[in-house]
Protein backbone atom coordinates (compact mmCIF):
# COMPACT_ATOMS: atom_id res chain seq x y z
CA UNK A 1 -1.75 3.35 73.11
CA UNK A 2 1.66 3.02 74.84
CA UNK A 3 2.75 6.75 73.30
CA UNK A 4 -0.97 8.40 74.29
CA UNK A 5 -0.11 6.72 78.16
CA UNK A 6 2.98 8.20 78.39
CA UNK A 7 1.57 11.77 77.02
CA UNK A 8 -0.87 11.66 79.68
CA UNK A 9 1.45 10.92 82.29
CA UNK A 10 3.80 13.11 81.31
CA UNK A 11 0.82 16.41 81.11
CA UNK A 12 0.43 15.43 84.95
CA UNK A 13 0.75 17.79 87.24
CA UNK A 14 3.63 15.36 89.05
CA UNK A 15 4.44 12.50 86.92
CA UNK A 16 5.73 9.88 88.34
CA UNK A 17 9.32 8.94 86.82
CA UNK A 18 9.15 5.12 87.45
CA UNK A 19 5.60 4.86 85.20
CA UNK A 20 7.24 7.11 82.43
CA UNK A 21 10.48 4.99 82.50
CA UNK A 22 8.32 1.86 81.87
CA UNK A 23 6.11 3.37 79.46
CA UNK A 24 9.21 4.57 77.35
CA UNK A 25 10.90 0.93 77.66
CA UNK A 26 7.59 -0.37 76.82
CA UNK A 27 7.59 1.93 73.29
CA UNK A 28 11.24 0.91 72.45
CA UNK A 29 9.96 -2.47 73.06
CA UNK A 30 6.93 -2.15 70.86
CA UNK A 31 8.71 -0.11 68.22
CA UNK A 32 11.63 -2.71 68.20
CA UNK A 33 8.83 -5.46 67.27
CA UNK A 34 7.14 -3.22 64.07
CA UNK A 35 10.35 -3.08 63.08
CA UNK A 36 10.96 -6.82 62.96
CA UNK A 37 7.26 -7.47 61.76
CA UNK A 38 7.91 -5.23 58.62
CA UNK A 39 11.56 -6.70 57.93
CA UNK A 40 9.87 -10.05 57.86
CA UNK A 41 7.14 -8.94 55.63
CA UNK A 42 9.53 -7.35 52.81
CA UNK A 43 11.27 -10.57 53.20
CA UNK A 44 8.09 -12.53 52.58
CA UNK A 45 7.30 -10.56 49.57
CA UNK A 46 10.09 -10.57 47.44
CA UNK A 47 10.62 -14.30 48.03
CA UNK A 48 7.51 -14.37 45.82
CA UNK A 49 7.48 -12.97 42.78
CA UNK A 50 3.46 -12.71 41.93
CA UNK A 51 2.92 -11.18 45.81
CA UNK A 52 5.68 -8.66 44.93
CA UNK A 53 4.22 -7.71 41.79
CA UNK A 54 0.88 -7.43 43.25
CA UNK A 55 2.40 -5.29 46.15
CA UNK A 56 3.94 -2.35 43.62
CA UNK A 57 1.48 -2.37 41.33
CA UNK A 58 -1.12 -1.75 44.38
CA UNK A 59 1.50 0.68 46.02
CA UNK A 60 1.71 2.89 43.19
CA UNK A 61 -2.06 4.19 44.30
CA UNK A 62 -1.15 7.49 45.96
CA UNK A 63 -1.96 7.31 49.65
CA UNK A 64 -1.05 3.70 49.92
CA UNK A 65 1.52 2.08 51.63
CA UNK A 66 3.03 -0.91 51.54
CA UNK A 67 1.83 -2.36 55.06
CA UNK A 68 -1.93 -1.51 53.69
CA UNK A 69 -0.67 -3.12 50.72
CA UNK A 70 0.34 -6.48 52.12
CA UNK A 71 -2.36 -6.34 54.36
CA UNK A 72 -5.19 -6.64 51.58
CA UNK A 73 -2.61 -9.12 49.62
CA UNK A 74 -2.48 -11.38 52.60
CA UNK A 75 -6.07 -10.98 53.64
CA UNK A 76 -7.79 -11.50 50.24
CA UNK A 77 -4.69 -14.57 49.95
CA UNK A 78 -3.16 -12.49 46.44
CA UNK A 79 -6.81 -12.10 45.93
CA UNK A 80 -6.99 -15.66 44.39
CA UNK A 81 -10.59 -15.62 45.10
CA UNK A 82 -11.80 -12.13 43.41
CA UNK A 83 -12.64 -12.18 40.15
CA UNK A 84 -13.86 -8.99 39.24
């Protein structure tokens, strides 16, 4: 949302430098928290051997990545509850 902001500012006519400044301090910000989100996720999955298993096995699917991956593993809880 941040990045699509800043494109339309930037396509203005006169863009105003202060509300691009923020908007690219607010996208380091932002990018500097994904980053921190998905080092603590790795970390959380290969402290657990069955979720990290689960995670390559279900990343070897061409097309899906490991944040889809841990997504589903997290939201279905290693889907303990699916059965078929």
């Amino acid at each position: 949302m941040a990045k699509n902001q800043l494109h339309a500012e930037q396509a203005e006519a006169e863009p105003l430098k202060g509300t691009t400044s923020r908007l690219e301090k607010q996208i380091t910000f932002l990018d500097k928290q994904i980053a921190e989100v998905v080092a603590e996720i790795n970390i959380l999955i290969k402290s657990n051997e069955k979720i990290k298993a689960d995670v390559e096995l279900l990343a070897s699917i061409p097309g899906v990545g490991q944040l889809t991956v841990a997504t589903v593993v997290a939201e279905t809880n290693g889907f303990y509850l699916i059965r078929s």
